[in-house]
Protein backbone atom coordinates (compact mmCIF):
# COMPACT_ATOMS: atom_id res chain seq x y z
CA UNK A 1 141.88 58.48 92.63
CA UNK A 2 140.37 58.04 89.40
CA UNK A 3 140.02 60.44 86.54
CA UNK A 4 136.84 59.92 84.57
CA UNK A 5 137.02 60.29 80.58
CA UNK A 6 133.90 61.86 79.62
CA UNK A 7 132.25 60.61 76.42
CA UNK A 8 130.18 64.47 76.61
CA UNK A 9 131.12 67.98 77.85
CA UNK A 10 128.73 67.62 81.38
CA UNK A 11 130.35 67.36 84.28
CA UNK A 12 129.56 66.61 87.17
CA UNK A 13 131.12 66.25 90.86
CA UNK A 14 131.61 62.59 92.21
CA UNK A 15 131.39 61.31 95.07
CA UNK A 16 134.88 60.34 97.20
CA UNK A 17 134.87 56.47 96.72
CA UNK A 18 137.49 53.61 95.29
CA UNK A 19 135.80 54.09 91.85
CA UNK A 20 133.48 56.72 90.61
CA UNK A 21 130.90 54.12 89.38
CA UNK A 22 128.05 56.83 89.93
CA UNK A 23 129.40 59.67 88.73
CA UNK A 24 129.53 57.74 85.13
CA UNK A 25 127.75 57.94 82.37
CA UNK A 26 126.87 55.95 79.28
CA UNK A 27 130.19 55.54 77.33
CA UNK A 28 132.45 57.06 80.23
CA UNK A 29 135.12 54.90 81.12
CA UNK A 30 138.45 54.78 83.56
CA UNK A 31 142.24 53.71 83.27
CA UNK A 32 143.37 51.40 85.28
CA UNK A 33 147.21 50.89 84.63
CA UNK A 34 147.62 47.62 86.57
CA UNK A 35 145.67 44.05 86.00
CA UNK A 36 145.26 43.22 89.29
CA UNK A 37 144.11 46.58 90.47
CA UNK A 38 142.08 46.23 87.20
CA UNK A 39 139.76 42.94 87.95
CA UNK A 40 139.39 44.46 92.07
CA UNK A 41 137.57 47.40 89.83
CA UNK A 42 135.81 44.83 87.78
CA UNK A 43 134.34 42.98 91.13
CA UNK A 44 133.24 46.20 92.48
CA UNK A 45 131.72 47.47 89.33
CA UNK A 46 129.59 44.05 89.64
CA UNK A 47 128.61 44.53 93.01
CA UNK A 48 127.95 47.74 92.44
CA UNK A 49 125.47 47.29 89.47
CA UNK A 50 123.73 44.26 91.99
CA UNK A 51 122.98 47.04 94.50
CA UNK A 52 120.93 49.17 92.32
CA UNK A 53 119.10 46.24 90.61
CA UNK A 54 121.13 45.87 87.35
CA UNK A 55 120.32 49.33 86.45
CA UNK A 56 124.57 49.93 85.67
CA UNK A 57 126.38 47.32 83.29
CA UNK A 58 130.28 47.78 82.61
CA UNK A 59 132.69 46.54 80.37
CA UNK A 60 136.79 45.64 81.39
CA UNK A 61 138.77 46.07 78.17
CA UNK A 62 142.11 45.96 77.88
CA UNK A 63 143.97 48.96 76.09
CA UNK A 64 147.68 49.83 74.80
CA UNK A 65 147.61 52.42 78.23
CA UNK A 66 146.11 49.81 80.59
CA UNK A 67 142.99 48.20 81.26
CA UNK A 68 139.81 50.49 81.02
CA UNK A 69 136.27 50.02 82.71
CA UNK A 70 133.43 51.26 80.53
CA UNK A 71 130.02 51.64 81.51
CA UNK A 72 127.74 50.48 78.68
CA UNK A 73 124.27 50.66 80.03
């Protein structure tokens, strides 16, 4: 499971999927330690943001901890 890192004090409960995609918010982002665990995370982010019409964008960036998904729009 995936701990989200809120860029605001709301929270709110997820869903239980792979990745919290949903539960995200502008400027949240996740850790993912491992690269190839990382770019699985980055194809489901896409397909993700295909099934609601583009309405989700997200960023893969790689970090000193890992590799982190952020959502940017």
């Amino acid at each position: 499971m995936f701990v989200i890192d809120k860029a605001s004090d709301a929270h709110r409960r997820a869903e239980r999927v792979s990745y919290p995609f949903e539960a995200m918010s502008i400027g949240d982002s996740i850790l993912i330690e491992e690269f190839r665990r990382a770019e699985s995370a980055r194809v489901a982010a896409i397909q993700f943001a295909k099934r609601r019409n583009g309405a989700y964008k997200f960023s893969l960036r790689k970090t000193r901890e890992g590799w982190r998904i952020f959502r940017i729009a």
